[in-house]
N, C-alpha and C. Protein backbone atom coordinates (compact mmCIF):
# COMPACT_ATOMS: atom_id res chain seq x y z
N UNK A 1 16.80 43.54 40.42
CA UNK A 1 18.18 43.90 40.73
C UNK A 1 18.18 45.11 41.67
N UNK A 2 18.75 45.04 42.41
CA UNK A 2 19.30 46.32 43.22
C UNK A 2 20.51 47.13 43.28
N UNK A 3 20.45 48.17 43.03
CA UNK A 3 22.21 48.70 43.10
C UNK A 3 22.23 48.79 44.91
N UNK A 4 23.50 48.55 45.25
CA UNK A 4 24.10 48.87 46.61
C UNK A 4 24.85 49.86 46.23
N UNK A 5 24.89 50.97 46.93
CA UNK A 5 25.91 52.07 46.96
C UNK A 5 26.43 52.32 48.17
N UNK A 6 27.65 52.25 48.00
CA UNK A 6 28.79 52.36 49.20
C UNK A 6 29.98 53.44 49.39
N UNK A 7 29.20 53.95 50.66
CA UNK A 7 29.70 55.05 50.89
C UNK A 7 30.94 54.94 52.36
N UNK A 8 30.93 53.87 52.94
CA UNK A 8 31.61 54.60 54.10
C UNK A 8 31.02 53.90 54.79
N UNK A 9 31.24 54.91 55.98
CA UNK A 9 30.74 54.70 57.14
C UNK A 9 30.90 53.74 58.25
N UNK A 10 31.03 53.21 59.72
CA UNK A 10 31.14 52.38 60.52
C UNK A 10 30.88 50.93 59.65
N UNK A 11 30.00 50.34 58.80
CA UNK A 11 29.67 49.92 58.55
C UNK A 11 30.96 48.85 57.53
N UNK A 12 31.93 49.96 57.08
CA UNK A 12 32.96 48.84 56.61
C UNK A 12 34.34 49.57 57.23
N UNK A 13 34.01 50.27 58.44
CA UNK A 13 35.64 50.54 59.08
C UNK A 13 35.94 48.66 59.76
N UNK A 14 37.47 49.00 59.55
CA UNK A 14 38.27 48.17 60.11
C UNK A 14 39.23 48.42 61.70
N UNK A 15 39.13 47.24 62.62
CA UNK A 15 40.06 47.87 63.90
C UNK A 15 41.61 47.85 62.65
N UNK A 16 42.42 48.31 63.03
CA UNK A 16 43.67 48.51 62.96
C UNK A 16 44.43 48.18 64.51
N UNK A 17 44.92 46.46 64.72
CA UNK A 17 45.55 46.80 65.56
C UNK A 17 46.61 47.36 65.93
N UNK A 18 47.75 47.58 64.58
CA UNK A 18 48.98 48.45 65.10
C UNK A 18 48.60 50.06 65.25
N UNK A 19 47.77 50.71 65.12
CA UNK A 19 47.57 51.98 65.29
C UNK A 19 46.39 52.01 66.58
N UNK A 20 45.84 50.86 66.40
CA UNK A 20 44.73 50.54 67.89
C UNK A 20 43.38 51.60 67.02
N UNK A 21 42.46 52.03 65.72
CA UNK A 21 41.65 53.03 65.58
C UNK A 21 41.19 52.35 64.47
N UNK A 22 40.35 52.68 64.17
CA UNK A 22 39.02 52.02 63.17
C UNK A 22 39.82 52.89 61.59
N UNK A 23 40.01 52.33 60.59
CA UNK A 23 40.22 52.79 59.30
C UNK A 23 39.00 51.92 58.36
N UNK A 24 39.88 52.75 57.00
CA UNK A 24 39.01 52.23 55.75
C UNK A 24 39.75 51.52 55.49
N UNK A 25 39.65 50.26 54.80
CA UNK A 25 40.83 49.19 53.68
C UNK A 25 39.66 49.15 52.51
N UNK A 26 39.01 48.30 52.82
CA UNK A 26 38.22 48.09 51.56
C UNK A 26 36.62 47.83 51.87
N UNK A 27 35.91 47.48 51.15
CA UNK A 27 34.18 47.19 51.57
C UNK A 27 34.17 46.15 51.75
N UNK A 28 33.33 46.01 53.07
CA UNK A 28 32.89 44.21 53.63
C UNK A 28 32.01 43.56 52.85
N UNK A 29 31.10 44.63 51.98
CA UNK A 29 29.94 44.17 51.23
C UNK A 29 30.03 43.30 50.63
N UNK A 30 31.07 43.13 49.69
CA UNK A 30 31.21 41.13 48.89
C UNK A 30 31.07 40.03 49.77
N UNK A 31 32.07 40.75 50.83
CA UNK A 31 31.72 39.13 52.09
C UNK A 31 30.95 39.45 53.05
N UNK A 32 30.26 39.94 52.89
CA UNK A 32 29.01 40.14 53.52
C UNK A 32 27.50 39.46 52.83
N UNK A 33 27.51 39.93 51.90
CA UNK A 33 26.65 39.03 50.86
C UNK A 33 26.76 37.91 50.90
N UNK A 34 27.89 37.24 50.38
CA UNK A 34 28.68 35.78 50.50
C UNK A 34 27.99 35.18 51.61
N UNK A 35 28.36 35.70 52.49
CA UNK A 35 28.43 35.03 54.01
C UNK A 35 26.98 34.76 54.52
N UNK A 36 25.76 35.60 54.21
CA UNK A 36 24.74 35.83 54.42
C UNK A 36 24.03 35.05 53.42
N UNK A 37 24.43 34.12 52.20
CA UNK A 37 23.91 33.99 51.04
C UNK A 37 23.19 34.34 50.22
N UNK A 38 23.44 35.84 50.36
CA UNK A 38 22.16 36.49 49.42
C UNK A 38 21.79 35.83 48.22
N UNK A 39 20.17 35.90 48.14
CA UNK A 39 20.03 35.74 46.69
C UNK A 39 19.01 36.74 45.91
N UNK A 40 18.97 37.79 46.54
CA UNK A 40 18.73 39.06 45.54
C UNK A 40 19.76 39.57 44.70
N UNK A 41 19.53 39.31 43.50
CA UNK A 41 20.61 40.26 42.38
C UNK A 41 21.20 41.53 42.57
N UNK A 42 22.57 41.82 43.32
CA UNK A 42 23.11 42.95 43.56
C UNK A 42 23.70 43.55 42.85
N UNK A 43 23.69 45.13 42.63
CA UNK A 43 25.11 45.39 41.66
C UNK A 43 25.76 46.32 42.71
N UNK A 44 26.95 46.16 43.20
CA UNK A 44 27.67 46.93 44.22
C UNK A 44 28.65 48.19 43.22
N UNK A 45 28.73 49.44 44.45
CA UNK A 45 29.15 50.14 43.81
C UNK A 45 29.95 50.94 44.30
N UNK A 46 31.18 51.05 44.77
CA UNK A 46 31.49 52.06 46.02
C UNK A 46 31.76 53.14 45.15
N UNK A 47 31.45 53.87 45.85
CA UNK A 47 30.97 55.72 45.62
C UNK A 47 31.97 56.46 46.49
N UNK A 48 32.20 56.02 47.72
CA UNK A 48 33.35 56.07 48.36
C UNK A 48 33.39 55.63 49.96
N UNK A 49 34.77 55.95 50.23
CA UNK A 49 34.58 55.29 51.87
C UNK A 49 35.35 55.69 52.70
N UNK A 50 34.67 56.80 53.41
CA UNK A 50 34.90 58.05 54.59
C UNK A 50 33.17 57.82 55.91
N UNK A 51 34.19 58.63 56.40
CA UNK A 51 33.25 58.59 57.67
C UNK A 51 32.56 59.48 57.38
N UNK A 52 31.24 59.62 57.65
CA UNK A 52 30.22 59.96 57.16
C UNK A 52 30.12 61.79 57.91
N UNK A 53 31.12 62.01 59.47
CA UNK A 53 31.21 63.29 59.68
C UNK A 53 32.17 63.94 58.99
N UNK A 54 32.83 63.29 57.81
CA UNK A 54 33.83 63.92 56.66
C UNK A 54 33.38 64.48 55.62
N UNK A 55 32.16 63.90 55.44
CA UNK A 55 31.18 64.26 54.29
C UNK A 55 30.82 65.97 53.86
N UNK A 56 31.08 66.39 53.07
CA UNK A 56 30.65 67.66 52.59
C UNK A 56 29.50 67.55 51.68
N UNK A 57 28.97 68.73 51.26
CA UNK A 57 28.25 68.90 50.16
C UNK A 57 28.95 68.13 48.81
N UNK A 58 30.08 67.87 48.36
CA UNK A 58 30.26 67.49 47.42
C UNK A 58 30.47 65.88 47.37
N UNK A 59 30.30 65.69 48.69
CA UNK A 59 30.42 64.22 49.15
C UNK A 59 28.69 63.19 48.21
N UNK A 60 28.16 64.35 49.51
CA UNK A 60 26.77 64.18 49.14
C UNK A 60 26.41 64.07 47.87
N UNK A 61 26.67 65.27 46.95
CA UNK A 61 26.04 65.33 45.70
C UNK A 61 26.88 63.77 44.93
N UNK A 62 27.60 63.51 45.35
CA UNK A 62 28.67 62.42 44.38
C UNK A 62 27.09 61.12 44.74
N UNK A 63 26.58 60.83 45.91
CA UNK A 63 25.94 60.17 46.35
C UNK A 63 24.24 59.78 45.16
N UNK A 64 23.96 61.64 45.30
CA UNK A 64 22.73 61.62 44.42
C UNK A 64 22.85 61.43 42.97
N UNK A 65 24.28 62.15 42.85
CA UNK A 65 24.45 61.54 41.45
C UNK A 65 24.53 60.23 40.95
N UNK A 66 25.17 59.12 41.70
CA UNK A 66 25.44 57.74 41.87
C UNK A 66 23.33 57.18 41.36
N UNK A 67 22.71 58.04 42.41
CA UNK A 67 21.38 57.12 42.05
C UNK A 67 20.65 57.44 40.63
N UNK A 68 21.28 58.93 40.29
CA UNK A 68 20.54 59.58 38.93
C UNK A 68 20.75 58.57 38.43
N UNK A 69 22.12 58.41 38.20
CA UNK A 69 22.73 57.57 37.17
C UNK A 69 22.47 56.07 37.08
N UNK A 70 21.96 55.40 38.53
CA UNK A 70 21.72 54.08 38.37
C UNK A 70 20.50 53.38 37.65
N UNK A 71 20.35 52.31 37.26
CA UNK A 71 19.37 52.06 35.96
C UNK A 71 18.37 51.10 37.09
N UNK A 72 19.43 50.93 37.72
CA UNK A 72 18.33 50.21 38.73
C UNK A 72 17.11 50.94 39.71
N UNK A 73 15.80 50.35 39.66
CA UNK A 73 14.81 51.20 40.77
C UNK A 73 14.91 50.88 42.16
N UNK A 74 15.47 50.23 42.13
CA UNK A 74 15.79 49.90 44.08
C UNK A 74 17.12 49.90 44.47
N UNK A 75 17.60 50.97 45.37
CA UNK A 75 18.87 51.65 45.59
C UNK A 75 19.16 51.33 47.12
N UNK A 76 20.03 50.57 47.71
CA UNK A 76 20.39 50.92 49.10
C UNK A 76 21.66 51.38 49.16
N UNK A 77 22.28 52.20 50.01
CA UNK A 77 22.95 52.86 50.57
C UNK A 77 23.50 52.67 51.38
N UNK A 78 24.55 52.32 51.61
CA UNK A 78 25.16 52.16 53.22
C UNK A 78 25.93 53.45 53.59
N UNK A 79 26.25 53.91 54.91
CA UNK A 79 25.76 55.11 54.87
C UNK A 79 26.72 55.14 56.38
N UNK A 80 27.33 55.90 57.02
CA UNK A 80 27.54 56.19 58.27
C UNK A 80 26.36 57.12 58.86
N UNK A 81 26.45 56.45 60.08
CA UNK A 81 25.49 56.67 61.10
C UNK A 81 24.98 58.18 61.61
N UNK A 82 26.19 59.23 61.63
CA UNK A 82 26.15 60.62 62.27
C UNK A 82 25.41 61.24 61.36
N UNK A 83 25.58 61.28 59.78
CA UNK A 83 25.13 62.28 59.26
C UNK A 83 24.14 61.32 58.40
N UNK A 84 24.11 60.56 58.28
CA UNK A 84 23.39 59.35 57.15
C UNK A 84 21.85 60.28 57.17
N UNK A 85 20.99 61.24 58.48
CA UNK A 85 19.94 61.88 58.16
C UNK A 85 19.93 62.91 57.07
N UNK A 86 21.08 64.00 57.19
CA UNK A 86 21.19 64.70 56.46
C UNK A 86 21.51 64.22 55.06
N UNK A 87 22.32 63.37 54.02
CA UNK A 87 22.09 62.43 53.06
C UNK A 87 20.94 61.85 52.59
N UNK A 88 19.79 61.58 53.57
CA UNK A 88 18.70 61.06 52.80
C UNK A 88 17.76 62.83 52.89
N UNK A 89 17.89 63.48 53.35
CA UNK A 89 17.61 64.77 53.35
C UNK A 89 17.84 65.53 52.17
N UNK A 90 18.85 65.36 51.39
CA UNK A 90 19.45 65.73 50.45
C UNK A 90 18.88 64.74 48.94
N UNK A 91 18.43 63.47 49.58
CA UNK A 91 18.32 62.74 48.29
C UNK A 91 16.89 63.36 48.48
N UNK A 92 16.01 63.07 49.87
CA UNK A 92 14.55 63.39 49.07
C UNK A 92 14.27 64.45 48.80
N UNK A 93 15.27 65.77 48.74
CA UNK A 93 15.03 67.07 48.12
C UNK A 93 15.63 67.15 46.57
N UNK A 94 16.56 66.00 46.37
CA UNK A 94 16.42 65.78 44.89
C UNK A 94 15.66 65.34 44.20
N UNK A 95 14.89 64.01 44.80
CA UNK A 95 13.82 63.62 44.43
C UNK A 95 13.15 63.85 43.73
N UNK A 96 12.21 64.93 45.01
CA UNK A 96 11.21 65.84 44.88
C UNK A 96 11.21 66.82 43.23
N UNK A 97 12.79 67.27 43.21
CA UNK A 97 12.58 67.82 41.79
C UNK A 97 13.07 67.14 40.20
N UNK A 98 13.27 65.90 40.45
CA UNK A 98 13.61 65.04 39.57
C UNK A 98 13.01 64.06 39.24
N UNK A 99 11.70 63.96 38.62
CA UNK A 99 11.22 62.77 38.28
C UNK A 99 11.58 61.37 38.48
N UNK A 100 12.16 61.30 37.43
CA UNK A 100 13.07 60.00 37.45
C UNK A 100 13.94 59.49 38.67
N UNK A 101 14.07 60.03 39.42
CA UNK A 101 14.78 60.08 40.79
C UNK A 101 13.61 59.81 41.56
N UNK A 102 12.85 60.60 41.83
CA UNK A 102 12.09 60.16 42.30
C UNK A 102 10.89 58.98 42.13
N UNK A 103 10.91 58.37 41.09
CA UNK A 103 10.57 56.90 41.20
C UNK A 103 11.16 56.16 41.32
N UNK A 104 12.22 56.62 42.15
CA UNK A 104 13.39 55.15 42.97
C UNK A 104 12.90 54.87 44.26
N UNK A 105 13.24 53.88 44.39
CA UNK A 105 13.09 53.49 45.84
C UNK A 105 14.31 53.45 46.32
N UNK A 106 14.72 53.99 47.60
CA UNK A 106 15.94 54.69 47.90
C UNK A 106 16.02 54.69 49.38
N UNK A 107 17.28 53.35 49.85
CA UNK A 107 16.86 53.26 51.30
C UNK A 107 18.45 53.44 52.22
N UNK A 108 18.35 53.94 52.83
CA UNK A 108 20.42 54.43 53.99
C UNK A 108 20.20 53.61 54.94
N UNK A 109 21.37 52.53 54.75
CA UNK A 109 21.16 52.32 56.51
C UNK A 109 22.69 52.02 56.71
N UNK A 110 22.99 51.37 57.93
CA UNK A 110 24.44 51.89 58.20
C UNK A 110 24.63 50.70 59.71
N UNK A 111 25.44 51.02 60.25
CA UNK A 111 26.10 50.11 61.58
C UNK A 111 26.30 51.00 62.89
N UNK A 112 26.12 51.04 63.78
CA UNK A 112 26.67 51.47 65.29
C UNK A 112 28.00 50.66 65.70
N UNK A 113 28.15 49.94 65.18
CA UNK A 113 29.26 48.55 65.20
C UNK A 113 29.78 48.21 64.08
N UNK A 114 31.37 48.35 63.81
CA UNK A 114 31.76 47.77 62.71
C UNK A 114 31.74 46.40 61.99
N UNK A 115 31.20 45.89 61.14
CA UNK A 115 30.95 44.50 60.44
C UNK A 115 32.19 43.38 61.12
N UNK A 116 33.39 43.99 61.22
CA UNK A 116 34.41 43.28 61.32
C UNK A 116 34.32 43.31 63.47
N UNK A 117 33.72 43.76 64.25
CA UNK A 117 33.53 43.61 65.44
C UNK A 117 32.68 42.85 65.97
N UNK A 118 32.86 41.96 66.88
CA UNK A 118 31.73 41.19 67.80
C UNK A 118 30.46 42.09 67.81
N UNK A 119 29.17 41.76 67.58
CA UNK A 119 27.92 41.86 68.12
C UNK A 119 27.60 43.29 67.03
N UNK A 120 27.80 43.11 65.76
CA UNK A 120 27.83 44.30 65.25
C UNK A 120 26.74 43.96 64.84
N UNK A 121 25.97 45.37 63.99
CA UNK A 121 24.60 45.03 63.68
C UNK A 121 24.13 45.60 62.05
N UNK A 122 25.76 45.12 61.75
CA UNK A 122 25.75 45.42 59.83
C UNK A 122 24.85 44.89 59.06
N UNK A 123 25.11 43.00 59.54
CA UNK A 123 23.77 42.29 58.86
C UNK A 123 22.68 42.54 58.88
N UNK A 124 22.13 42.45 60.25
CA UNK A 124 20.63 42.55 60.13
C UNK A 124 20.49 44.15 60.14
N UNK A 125 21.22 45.27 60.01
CA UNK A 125 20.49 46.21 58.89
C UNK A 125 20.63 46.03 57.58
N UNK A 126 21.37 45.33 56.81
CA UNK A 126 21.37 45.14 55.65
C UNK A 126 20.61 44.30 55.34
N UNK A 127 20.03 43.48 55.89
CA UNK A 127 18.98 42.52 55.29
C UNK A 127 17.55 43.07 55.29
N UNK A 128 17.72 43.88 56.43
CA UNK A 128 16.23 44.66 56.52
C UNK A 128 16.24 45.45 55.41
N UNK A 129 17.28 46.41 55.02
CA UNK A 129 17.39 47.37 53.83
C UNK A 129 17.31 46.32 53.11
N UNK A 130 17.50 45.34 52.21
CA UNK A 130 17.26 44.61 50.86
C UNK A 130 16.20 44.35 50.87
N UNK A 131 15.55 43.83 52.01
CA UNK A 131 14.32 43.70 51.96
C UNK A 131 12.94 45.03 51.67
N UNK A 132 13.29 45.82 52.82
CA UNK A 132 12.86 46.82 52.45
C UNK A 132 12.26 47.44 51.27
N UNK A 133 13.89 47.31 50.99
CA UNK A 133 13.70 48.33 49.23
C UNK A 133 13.06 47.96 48.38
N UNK A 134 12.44 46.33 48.21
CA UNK A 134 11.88 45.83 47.16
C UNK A 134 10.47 45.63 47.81
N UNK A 135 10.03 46.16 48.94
CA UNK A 135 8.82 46.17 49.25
C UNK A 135 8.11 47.82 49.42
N UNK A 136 8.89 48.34 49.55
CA UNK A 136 9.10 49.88 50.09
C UNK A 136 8.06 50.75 48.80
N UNK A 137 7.27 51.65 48.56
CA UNK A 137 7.03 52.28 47.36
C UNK A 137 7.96 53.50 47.22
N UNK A 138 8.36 54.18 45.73
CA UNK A 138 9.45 55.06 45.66
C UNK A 138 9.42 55.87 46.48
N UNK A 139 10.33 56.39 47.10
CA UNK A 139 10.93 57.70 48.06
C UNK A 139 12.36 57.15 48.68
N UNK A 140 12.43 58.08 50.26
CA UNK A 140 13.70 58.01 50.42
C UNK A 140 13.25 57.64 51.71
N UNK A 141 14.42 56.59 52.03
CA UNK A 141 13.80 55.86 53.56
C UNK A 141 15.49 55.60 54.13
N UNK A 142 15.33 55.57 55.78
CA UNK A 142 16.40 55.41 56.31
C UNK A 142 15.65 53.90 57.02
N UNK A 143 16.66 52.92 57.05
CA UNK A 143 16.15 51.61 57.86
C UNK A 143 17.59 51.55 58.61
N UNK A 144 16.74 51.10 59.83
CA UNK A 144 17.97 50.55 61.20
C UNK A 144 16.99 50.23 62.44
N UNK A 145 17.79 48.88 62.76
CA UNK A 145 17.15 48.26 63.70
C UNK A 145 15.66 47.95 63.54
N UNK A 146 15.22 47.10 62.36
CA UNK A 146 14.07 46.58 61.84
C UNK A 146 12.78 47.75 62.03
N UNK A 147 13.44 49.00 61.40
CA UNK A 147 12.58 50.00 61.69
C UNK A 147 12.84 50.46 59.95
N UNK A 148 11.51 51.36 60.04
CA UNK A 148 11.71 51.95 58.47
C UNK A 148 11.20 53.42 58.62
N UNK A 149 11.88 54.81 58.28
CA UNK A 149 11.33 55.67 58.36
C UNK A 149 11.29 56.35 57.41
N UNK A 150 10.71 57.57 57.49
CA UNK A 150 10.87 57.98 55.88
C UNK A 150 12.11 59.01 55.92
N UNK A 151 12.66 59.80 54.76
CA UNK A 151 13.36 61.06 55.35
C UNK A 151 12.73 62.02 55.44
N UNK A 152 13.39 62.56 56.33
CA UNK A 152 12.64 63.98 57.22
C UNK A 152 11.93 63.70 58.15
N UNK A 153 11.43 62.34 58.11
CA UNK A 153 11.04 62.00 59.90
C UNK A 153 11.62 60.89 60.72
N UNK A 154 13.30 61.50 60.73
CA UNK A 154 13.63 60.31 61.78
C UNK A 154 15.29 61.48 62.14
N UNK A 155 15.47 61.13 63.20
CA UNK A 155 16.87 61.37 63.80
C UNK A 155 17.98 60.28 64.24
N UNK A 156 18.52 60.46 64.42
CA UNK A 156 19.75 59.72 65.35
C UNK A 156 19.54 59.83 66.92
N UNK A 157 19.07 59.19 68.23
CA UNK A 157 19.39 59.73 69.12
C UNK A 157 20.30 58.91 69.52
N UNK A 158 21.14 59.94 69.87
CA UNK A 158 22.73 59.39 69.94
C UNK A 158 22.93 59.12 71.38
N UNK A 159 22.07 59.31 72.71
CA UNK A 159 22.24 59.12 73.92
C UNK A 159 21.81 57.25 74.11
N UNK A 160 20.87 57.45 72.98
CA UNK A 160 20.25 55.76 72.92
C UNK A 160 20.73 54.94 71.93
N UNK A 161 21.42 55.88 71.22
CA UNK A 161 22.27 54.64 70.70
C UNK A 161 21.15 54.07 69.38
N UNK A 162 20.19 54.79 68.86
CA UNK A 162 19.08 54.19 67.89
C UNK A 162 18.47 55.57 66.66
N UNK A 163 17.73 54.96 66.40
CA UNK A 163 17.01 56.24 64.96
C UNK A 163 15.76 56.17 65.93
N UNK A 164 15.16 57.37 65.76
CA UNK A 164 13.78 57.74 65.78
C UNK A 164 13.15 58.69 65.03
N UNK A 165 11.77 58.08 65.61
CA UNK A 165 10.56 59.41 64.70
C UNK A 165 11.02 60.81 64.59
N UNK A 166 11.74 61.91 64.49
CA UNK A 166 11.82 62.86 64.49
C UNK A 166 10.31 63.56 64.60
N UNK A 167 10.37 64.93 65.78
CA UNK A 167 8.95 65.57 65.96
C UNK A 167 8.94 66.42 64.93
């Protein structure tokens, strides 16, 4: 089983055409699954759903708490894109001092493109993250664009539009 935890992020904004701007309504994740036919055992969980440069410290901690608490060992995250480094930054420094936390396997990944837009790229990070996580050994990993890094060595470069190695 895997818990999904859902936070936000590009990943389930909606266009709004009478206002013409990307909002929250609800999580794509049920029909997203659906649609994709998953057949890994999910337990979904929204934690909440803001844009990820809204996020505070108490945002965050709501996040790590979500995994203390989950019974499950393989955790993905969906995650907005801007800050989604700093979040797994935060989980693998909880980790680190929490046992039990830290034998999770614990993976963020997120969208450049909203699920509900042409050519978005929600699915195939989410399939890479399910996959991932049940191959992955415990820690904290960010996956996007069939890449897997760990936290603390990867960034956003936002000119390219991708994650990388962080130096």
């Amino acid at each position: 089983m895997v818990r999904l935890i859902i936070t936000g992020g590009t990943f389930d904004k909606h266009y709004d055409r009478v206002r013409g701007e990307l909002t929250f309504q609800q999580t794509h994740l049920p029909e997203i699954l659906d649609t994709v036919g998953c057949t890994v055992p999910v337990s979904l969980e929204i934690n909440q759903l803001i844009d990820s440069l809204d996020m505070g410290d108490d945002d965050r901690e709501r996040i790590v708490e979500s995994c203390r608490a989950a019974t499950e060992e393989h955790i993905v995250i969906t995650h907005g894109t801007d800050t989604m480094t700093v979040t797994a930054d935060r989980l693998r420094a909880a980790a680190q001092r929490d046992a039990a936390l830290g034998a999770r396997t614990i993976v963020l990944t997120g969208a450049m493109v909203p699920f509900t837009i042409s050519g978005s790229d929600a699915l195939f990070n989410l399939g890479g993250s399910l996959v991932a996580v049940q191959l992955l050994p415990p820690g904290v990993y960010v996956v996007m664009h069939g890449r897997v890094f760990p936290a603390g060595g990867v960034r956003k470069d936002t000119a390219a539009g991708k994650f990388v190695e962080s130096a």
